[in-house]
C-alpha atoms as a PDB file:
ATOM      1  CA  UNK A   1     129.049  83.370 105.509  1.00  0.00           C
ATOM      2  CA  UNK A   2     128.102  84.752 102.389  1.00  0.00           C
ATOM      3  CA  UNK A   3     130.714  84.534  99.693  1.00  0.00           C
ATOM      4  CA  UNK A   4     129.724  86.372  96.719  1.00  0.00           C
ATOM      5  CA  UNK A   5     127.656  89.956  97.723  1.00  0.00           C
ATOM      6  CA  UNK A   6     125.898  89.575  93.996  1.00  0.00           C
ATOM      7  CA  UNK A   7     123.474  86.995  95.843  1.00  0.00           C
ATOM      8  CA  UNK A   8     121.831  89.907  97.443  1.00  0.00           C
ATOM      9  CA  UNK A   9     121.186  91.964  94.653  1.00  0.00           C
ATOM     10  CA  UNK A  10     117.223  92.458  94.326  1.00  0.00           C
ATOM     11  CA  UNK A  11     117.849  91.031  90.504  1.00  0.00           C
ATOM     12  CA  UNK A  12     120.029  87.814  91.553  1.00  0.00           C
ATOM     13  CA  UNK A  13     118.730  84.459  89.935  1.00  0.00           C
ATOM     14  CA  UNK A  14     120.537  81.890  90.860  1.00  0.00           C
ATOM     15  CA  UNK A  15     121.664  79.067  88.365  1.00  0.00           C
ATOM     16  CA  UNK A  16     120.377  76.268  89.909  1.00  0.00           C
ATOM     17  CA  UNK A  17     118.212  76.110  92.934  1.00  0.00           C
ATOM     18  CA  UNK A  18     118.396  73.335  95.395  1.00  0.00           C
ATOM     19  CA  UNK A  19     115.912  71.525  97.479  1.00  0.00           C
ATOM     20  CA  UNK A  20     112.842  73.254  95.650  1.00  0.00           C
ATOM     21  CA  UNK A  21     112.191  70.654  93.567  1.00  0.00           C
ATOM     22  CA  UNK A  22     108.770  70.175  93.875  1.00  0.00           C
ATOM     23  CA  UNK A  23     107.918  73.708  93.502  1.00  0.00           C
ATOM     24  CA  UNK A  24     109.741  74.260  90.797  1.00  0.00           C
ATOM     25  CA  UNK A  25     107.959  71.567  89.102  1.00  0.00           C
ATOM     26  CA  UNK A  26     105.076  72.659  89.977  1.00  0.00           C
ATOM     27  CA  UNK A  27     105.230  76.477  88.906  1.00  0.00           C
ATOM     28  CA  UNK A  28     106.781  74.739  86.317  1.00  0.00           C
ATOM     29  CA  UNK A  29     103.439  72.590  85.129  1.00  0.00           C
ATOM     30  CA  UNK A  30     101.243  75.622  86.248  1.00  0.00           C
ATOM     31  CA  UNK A  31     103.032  78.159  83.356  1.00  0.00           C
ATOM     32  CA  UNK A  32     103.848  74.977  81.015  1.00  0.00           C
ATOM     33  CA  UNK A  33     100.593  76.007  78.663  1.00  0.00           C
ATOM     34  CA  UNK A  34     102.623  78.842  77.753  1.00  0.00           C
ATOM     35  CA  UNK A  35     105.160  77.161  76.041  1.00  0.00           C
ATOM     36  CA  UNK A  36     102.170  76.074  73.543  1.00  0.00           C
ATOM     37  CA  UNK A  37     101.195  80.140  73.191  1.00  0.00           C
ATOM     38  CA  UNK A  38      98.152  79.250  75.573  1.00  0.00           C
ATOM     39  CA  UNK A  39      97.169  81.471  78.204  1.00  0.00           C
ATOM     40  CA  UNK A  40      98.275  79.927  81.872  1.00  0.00           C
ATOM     41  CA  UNK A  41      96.919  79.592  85.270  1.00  0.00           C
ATOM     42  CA  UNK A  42      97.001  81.758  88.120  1.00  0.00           C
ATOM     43  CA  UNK A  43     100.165  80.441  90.921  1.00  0.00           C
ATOM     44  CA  UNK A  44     100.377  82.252  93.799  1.00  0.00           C
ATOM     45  CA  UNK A  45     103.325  81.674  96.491  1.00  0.00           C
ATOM     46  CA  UNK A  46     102.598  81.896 100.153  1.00  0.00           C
ATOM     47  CA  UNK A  47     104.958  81.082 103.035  1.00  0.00           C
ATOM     48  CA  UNK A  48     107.167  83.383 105.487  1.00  0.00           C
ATOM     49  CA  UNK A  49     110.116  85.619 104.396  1.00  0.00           C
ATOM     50  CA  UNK A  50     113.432  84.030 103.119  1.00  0.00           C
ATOM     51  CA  UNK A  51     111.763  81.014 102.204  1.00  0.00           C
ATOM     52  CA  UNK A  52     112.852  81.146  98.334  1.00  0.00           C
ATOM     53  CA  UNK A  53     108.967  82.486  96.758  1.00  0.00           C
ATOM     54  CA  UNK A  54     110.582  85.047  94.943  1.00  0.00           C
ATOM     55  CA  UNK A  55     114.341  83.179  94.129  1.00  0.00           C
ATOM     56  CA  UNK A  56     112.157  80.455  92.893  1.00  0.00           C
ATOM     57  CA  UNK A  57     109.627  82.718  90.808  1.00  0.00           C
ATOM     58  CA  UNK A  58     112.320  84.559  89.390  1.00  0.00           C
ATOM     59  CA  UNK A  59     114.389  81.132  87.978  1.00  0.00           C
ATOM     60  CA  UNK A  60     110.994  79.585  86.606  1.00  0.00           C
ATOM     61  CA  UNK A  61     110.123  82.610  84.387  1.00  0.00           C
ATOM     62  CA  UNK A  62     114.249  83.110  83.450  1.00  0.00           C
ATOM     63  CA  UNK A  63     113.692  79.453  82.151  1.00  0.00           C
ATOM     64  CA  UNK A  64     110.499  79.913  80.626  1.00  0.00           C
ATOM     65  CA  UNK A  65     112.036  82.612  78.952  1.00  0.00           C
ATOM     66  CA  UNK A  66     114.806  80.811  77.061  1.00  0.00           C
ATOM     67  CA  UNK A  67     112.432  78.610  75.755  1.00  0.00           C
ATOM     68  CA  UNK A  68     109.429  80.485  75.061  1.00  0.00           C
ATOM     69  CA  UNK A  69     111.033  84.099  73.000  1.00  0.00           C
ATOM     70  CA  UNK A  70     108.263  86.199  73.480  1.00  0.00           C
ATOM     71  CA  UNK A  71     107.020  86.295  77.437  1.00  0.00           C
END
């Protein structure tokens, strides 16, 4: 049952995800050159619908931004 409606809002990032760990890391590592204003590989997310690509995209770059000001 879904508890708060805001969750499906197309703009919804979550605080924390869970059980994505190693792709956050990872899409973590893959922008991390950008913290050091160096240009950053290509990541590309595949998998079937509902599986978190975009949640997951979306809370990498929020995070990115707070440490990086200009992305």
């Amino acid at each position: 049952m879904i508890r708060d409606a805001r969750v499906l809002r197309a703009a919804f990032v979550p605080r924390e995800v869970e059980h994505r760990d190693a792709e956050i890391n990872h899409l973590s590592s893959v922008l991390e050159p950008i913290t050091n204003d160096e240009p950053a590989d290509t990541a590309i997310f595949t998998g079937p619908s509902g599986t978190g690509k975009t949640c997951i995209s979306k809370f990498v770059t929020e995070q990115l931004c707070e440490e990086v000001l200009d992305v």
